[in-house]
N, C-alpha and C. Protein backbone atom coordinates (compact mmCIF):
# COMPACT_ATOMS: atom_id res chain seq x y z
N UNK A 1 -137.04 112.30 71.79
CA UNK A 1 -135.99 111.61 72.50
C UNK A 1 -135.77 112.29 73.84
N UNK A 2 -135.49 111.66 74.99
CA UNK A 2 -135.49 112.61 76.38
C UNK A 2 -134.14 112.18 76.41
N UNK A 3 -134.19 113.20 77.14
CA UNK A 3 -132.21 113.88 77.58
C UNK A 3 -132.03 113.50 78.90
N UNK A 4 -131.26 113.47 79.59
CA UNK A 4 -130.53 113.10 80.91
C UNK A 4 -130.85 113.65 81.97
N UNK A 5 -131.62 114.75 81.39
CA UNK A 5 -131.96 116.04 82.63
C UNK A 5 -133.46 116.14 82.27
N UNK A 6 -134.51 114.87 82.10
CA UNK A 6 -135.43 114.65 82.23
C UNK A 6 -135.81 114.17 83.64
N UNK A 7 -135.46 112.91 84.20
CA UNK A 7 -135.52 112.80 85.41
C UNK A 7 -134.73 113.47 86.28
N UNK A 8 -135.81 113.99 87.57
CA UNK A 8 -135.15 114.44 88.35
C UNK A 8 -135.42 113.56 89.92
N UNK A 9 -134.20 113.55 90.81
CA UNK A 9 -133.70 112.33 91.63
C UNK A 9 -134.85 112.66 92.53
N UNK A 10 -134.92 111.51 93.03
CA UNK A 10 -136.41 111.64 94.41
C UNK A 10 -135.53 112.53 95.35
N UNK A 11 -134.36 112.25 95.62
CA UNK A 11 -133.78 113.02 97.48
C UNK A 11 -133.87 114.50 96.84
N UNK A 12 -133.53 114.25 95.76
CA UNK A 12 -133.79 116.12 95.38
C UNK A 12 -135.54 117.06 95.35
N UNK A 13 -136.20 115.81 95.63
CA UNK A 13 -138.05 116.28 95.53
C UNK A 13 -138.19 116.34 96.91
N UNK A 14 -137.79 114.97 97.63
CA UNK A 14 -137.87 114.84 99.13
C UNK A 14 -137.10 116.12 99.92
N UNK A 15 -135.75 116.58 99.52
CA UNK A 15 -135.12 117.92 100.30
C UNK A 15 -136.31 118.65 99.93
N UNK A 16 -136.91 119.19 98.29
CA UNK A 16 -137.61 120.22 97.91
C UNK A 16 -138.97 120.64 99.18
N UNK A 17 -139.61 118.86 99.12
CA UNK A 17 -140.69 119.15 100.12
C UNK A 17 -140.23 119.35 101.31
N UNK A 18 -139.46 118.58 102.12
CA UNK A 18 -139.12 119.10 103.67
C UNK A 18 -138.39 120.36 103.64
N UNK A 19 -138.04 121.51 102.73
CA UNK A 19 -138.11 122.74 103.10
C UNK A 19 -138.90 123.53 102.55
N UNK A 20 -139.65 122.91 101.60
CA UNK A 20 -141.32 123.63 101.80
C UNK A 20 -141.68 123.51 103.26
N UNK A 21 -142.00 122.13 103.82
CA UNK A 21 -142.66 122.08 104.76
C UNK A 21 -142.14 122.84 106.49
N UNK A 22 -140.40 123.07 105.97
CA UNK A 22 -139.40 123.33 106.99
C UNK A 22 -140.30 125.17 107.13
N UNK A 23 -140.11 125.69 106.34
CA UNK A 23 -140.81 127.03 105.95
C UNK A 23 -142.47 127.24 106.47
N UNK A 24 -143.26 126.41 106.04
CA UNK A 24 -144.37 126.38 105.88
C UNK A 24 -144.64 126.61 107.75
N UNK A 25 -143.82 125.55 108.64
CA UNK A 25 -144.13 125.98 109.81
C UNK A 25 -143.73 127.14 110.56
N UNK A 26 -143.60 127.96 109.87
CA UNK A 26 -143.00 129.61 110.56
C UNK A 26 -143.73 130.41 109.74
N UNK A 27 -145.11 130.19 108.44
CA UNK A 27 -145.61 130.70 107.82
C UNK A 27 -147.31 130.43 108.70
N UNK A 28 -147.72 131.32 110.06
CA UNK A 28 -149.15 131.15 110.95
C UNK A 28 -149.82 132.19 110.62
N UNK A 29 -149.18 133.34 109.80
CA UNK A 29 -150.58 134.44 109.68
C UNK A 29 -152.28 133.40 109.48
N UNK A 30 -151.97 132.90 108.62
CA UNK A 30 -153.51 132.19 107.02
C UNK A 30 -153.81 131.10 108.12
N UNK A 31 -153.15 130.53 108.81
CA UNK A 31 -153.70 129.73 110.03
C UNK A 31 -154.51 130.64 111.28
N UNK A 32 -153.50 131.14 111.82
CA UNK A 32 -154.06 131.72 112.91
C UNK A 32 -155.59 132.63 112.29
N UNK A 33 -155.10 133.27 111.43
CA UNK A 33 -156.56 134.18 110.63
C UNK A 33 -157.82 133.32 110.61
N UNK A 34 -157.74 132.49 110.14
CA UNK A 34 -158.13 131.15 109.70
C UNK A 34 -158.97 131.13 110.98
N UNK A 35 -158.34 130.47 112.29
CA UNK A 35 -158.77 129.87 113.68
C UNK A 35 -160.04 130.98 113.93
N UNK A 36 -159.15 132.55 113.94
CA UNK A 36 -159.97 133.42 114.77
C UNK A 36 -161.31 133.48 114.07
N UNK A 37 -161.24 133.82 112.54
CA UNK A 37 -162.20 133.85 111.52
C UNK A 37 -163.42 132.79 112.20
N UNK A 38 -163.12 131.39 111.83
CA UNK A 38 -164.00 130.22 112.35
C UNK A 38 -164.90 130.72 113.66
N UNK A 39 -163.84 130.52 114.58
CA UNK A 39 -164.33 131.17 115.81
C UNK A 39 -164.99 132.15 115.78
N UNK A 40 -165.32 133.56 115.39
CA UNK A 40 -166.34 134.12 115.01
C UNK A 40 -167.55 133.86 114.68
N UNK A 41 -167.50 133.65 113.11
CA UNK A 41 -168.15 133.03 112.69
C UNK A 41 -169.26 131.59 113.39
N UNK A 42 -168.78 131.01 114.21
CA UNK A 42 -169.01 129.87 115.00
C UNK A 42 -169.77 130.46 116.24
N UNK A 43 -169.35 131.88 116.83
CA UNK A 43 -169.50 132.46 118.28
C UNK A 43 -171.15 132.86 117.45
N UNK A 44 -171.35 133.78 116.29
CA UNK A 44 -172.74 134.23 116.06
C UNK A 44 -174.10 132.93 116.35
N UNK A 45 -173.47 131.54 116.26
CA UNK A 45 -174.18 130.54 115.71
C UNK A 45 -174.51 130.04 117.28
N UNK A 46 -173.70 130.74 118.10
CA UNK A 46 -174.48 130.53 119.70
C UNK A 46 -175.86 130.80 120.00
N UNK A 47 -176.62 130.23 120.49
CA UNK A 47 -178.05 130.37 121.25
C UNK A 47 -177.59 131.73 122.06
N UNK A 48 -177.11 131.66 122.87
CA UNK A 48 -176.68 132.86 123.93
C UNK A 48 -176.67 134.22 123.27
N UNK A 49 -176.21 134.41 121.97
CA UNK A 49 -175.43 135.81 121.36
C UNK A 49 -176.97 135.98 120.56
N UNK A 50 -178.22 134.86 120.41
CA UNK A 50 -179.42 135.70 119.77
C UNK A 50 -179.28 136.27 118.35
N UNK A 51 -178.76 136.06 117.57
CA UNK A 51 -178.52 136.64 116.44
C UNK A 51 -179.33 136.51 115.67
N UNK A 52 -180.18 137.26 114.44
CA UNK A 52 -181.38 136.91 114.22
C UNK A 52 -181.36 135.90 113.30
N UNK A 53 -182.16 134.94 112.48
CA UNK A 53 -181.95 134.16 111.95
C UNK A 53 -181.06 133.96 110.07
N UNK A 54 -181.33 135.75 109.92
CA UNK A 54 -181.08 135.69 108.41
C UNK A 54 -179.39 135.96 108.62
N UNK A 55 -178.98 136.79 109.89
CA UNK A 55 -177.13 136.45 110.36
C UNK A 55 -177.04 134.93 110.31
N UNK A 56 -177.79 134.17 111.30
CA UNK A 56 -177.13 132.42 111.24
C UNK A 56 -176.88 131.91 110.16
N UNK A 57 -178.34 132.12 109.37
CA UNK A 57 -177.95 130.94 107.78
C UNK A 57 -176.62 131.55 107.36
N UNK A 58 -176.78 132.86 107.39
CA UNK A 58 -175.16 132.92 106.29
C UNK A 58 -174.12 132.30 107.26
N UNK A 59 -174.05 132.95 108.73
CA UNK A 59 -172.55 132.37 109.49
C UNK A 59 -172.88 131.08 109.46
N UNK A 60 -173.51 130.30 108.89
CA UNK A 60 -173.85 128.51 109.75
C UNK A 60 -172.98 128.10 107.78
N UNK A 61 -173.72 129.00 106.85
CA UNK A 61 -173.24 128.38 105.64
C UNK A 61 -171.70 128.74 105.30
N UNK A 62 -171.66 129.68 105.88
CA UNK A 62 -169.89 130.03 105.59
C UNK A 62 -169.02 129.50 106.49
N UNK A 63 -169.32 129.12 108.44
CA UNK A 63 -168.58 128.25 108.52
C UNK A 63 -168.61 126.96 108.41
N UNK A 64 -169.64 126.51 107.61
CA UNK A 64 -169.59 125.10 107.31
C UNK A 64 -168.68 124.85 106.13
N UNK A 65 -168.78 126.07 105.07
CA UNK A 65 -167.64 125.71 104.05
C UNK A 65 -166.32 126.21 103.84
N UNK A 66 -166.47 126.95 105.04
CA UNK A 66 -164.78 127.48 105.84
C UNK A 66 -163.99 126.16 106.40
N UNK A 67 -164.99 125.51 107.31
CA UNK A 67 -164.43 123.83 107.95
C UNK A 67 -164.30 123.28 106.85
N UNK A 68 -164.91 123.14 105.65
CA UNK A 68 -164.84 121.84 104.48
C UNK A 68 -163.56 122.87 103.92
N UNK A 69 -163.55 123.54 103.42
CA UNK A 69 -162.12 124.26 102.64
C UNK A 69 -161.06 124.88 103.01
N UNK A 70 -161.59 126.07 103.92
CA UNK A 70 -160.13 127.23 104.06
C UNK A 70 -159.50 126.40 105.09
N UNK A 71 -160.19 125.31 106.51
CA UNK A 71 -159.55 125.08 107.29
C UNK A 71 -158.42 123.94 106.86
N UNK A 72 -158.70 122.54 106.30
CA UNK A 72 -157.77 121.39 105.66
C UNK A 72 -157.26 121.89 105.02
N UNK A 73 -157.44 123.18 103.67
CA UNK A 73 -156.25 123.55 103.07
C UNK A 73 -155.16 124.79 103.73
N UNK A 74 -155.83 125.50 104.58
CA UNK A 74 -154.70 126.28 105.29
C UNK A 74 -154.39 125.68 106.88
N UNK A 75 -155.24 125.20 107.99
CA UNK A 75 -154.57 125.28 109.06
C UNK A 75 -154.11 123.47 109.16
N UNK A 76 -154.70 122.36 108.23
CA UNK A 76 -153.76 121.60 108.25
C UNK A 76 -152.59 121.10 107.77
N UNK A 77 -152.03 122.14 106.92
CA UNK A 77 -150.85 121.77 106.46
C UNK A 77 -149.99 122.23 106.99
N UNK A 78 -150.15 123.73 108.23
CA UNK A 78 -149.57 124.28 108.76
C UNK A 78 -149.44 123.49 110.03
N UNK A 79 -150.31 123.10 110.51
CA UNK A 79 -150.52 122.22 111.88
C UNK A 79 -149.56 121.54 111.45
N UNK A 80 -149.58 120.00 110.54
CA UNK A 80 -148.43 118.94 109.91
C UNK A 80 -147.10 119.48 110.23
N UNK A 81 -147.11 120.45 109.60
CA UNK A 81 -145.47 121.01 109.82
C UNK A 81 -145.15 121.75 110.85
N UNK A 82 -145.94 122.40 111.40
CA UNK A 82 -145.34 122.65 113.30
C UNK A 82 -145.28 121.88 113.90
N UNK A 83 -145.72 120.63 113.52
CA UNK A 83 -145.88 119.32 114.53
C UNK A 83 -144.02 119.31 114.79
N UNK A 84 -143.24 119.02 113.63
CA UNK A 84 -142.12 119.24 113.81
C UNK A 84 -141.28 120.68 114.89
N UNK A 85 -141.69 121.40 114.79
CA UNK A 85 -141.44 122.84 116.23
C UNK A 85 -141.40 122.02 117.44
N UNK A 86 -142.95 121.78 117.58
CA UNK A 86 -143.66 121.46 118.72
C UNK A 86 -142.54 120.28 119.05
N UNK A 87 -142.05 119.24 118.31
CA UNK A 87 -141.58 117.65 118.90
C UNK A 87 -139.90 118.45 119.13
N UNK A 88 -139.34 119.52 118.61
CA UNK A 88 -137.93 119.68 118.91
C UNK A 88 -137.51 121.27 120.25
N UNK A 89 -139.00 121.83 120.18
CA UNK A 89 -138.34 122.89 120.75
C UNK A 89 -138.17 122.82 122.15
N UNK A 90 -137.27 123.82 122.49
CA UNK A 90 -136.74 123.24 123.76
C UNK A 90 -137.13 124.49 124.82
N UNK A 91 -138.41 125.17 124.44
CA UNK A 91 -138.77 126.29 125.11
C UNK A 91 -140.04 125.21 125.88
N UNK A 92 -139.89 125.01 126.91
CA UNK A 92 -141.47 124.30 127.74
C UNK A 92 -142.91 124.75 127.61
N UNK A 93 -142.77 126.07 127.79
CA UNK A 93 -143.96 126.89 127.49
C UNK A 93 -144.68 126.89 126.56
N UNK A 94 -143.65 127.33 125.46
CA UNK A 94 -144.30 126.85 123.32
C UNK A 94 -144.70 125.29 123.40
N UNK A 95 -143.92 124.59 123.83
CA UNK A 95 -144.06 123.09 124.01
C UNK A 95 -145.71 122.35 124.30
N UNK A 96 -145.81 123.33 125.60
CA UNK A 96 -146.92 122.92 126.34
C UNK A 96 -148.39 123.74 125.78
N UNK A 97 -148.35 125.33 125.68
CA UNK A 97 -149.25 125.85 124.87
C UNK A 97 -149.69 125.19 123.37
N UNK A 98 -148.21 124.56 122.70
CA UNK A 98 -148.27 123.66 121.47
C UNK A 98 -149.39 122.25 121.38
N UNK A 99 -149.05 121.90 122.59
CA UNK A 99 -149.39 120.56 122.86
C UNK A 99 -151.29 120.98 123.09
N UNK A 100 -151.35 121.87 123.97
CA UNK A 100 -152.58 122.09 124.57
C UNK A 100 -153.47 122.35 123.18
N UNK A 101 -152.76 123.52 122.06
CA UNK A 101 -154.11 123.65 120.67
C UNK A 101 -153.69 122.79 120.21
N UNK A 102 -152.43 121.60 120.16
CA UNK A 102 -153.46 120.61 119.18
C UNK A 102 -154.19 119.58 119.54
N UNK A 103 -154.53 119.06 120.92
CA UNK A 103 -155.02 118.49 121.62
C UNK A 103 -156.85 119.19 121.53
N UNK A 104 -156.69 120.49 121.34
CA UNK A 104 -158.28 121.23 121.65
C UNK A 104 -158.74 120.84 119.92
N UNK A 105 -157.44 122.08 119.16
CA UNK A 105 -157.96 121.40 117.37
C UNK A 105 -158.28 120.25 117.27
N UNK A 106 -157.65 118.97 117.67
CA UNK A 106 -158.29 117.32 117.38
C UNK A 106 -159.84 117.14 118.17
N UNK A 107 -159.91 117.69 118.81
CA UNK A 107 -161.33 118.07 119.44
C UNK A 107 -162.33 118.69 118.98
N UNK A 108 -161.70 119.88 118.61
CA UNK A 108 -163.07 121.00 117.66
C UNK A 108 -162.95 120.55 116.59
N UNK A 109 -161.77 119.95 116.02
CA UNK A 109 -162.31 119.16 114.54
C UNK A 109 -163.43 118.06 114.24
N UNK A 110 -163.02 116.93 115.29
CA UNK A 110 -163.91 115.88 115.46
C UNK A 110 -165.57 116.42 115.61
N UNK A 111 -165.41 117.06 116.54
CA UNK A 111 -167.07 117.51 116.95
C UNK A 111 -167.14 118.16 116.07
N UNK A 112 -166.71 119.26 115.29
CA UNK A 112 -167.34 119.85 114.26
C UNK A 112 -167.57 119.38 113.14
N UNK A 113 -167.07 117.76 112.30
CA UNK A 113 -167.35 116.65 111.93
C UNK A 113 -168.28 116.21 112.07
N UNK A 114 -168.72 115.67 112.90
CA UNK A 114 -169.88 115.12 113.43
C UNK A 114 -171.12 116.05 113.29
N UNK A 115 -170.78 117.39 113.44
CA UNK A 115 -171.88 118.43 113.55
C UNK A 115 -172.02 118.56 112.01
N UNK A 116 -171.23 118.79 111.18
CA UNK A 116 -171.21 118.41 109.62
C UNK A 116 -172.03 117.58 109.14
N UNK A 117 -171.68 116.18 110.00
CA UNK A 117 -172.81 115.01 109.57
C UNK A 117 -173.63 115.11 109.80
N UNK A 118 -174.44 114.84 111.23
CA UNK A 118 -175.58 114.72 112.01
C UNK A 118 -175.60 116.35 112.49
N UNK A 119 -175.43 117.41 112.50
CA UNK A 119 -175.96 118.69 113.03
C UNK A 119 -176.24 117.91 114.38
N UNK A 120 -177.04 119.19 114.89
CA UNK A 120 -177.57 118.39 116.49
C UNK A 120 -179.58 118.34 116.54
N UNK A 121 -179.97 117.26 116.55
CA UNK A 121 -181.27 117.12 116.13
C UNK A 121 -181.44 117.03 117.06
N UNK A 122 -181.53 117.57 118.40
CA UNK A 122 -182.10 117.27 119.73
C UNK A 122 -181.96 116.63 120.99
N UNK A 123 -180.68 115.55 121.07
CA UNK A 123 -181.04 114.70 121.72
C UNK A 123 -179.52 114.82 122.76
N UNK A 124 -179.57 114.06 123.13
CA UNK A 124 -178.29 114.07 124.43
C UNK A 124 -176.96 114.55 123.63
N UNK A 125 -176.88 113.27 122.77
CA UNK A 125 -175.65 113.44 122.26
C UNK A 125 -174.94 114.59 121.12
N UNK A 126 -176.23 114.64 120.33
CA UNK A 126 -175.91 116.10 119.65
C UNK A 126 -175.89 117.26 120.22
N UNK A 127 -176.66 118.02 121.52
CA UNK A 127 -176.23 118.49 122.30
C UNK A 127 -175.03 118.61 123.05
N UNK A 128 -174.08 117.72 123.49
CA UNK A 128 -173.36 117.08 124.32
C UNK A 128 -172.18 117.88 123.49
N UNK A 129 -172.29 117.14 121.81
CA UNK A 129 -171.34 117.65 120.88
C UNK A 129 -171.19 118.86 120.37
N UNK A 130 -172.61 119.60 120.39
CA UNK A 130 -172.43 121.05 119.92
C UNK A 130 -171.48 121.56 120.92
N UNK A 131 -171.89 121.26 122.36
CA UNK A 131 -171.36 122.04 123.48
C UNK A 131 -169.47 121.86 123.74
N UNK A 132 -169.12 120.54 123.26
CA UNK A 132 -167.70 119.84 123.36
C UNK A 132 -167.24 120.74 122.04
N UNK A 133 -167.91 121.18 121.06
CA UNK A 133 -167.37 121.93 120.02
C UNK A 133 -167.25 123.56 120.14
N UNK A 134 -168.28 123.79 121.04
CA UNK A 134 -167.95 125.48 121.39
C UNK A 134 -167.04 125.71 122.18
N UNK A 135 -167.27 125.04 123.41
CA UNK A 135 -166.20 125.05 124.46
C UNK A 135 -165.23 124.58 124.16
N UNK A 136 -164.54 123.75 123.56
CA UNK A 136 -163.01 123.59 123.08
C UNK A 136 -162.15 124.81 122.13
N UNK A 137 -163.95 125.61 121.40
CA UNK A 137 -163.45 126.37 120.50
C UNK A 137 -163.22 127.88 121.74
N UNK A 138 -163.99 127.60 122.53
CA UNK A 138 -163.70 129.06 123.41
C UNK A 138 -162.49 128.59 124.25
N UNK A 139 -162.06 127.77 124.29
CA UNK A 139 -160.59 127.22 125.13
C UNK A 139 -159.04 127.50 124.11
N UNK A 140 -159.66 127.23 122.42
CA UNK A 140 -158.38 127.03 121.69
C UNK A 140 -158.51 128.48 121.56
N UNK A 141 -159.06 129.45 121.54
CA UNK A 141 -158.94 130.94 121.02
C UNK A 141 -157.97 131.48 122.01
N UNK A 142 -157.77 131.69 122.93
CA UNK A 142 -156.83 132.27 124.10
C UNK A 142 -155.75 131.49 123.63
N UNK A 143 -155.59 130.12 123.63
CA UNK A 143 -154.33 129.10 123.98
C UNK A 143 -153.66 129.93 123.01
N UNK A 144 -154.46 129.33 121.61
CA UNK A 144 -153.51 129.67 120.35
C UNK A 144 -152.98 131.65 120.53
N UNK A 145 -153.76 132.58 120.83
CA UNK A 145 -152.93 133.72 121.29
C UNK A 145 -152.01 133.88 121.58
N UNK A 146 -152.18 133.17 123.23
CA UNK A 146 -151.18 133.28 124.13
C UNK A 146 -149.76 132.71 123.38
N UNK A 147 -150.10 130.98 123.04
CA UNK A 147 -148.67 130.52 121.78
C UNK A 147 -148.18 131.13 121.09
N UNK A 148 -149.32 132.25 120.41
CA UNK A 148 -148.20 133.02 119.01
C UNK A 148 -148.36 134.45 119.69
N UNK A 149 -148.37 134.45 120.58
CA UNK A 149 -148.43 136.22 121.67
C UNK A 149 -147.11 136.98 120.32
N UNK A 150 -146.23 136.50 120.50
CA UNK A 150 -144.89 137.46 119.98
C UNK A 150 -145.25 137.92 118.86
N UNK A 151 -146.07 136.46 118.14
CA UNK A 151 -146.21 137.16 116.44
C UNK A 151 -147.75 137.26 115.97
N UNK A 152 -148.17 137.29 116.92
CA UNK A 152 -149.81 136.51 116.53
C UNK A 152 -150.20 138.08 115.24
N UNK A 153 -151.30 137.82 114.57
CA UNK A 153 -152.08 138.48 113.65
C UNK A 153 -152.85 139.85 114.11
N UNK A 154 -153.07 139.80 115.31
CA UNK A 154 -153.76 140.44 116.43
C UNK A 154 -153.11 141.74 116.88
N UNK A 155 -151.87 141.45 117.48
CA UNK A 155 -150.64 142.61 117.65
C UNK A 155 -151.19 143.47 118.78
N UNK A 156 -152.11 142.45 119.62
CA UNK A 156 -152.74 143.85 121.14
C UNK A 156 -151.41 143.75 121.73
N UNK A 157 -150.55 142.92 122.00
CA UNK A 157 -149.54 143.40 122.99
C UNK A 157 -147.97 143.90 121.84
N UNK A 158 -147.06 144.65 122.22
CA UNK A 158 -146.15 144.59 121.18
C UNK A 158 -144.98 144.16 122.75
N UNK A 159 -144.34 143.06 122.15
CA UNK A 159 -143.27 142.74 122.68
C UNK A 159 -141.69 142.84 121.91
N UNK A 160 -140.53 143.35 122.77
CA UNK A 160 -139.98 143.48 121.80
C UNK A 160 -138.49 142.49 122.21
């Protein structure tokens, strides 16, 4: 027989999640870690840096299943819920640094998608995309710093 205090009210699940999610955006260590990690990982897989081939397979296989896992389960749920920061804060700077990584992330995601699918087999466009995926990724590494300078993971500057 169920009792009265079986169901529990949706506005009471709906508050539960929007202060998970209220929280979740002031929780950037596992994100930001996350970004720099990739980026690494991603920088060995440059032509330029020469790395010998038995470094690539592993960095090419770990950030391929870093993008399929650690990134959608840690930096997009965190992204989702700063989206809320980003649309209320009234600092211009956070605003605009905000605006700028997620404008680069919707970028290095897409191309690194695509590079997921089709890799780059040679030709204009897979080229075109490897290059739109490094360079956005060497553009979001500074931005996102500079954005979380106060708290970032990193700690080269101490501000107080």
């Amino acid at each position: 027989m169920a009792s009265t205090n079986d169901h529990i009210p949706a506005s009471s699940v709906q508050s539960s999640l929007g202060v998970f999610f209220h929280r979740l955006a002031y929780k950037h260590k596992a994100a930001e870690t996350t970004l720099y990690l990739m980026f690494l990982s991603g920088l060995l897989l440059w032509d330029f840096v020469e790395a010998s081939w038995q470094i690539e397979r592993v960095m090419l296989i770990a950030h391929l299943l870093a993008g399929l896992t650690v990134f959608p389960l840690i930096v997009g749920p965190f992204w989702a819920s700063h989206r809320n920061l980003l649309n209320r804060s009234t600092k211009p700077f956070l605003r605009i640094t905000g605006q700028m990584t997620e404008w680069l992330l919707v970028i290095c995601t897409l191309s690194g998608v695509y590079l997921m699918l089709f890799g780059n087999p040679g030709h204009l466009i897979g080229q075109l995309n490897q290059d739109v995926h490094f360079y956005s990724s060497m553009l979001l590494i500074p931005v996102v710093f500079r954005h979380a300078m106060r708290w970032t993971v990193l700690k080269v500057f101490n501000r107080s």
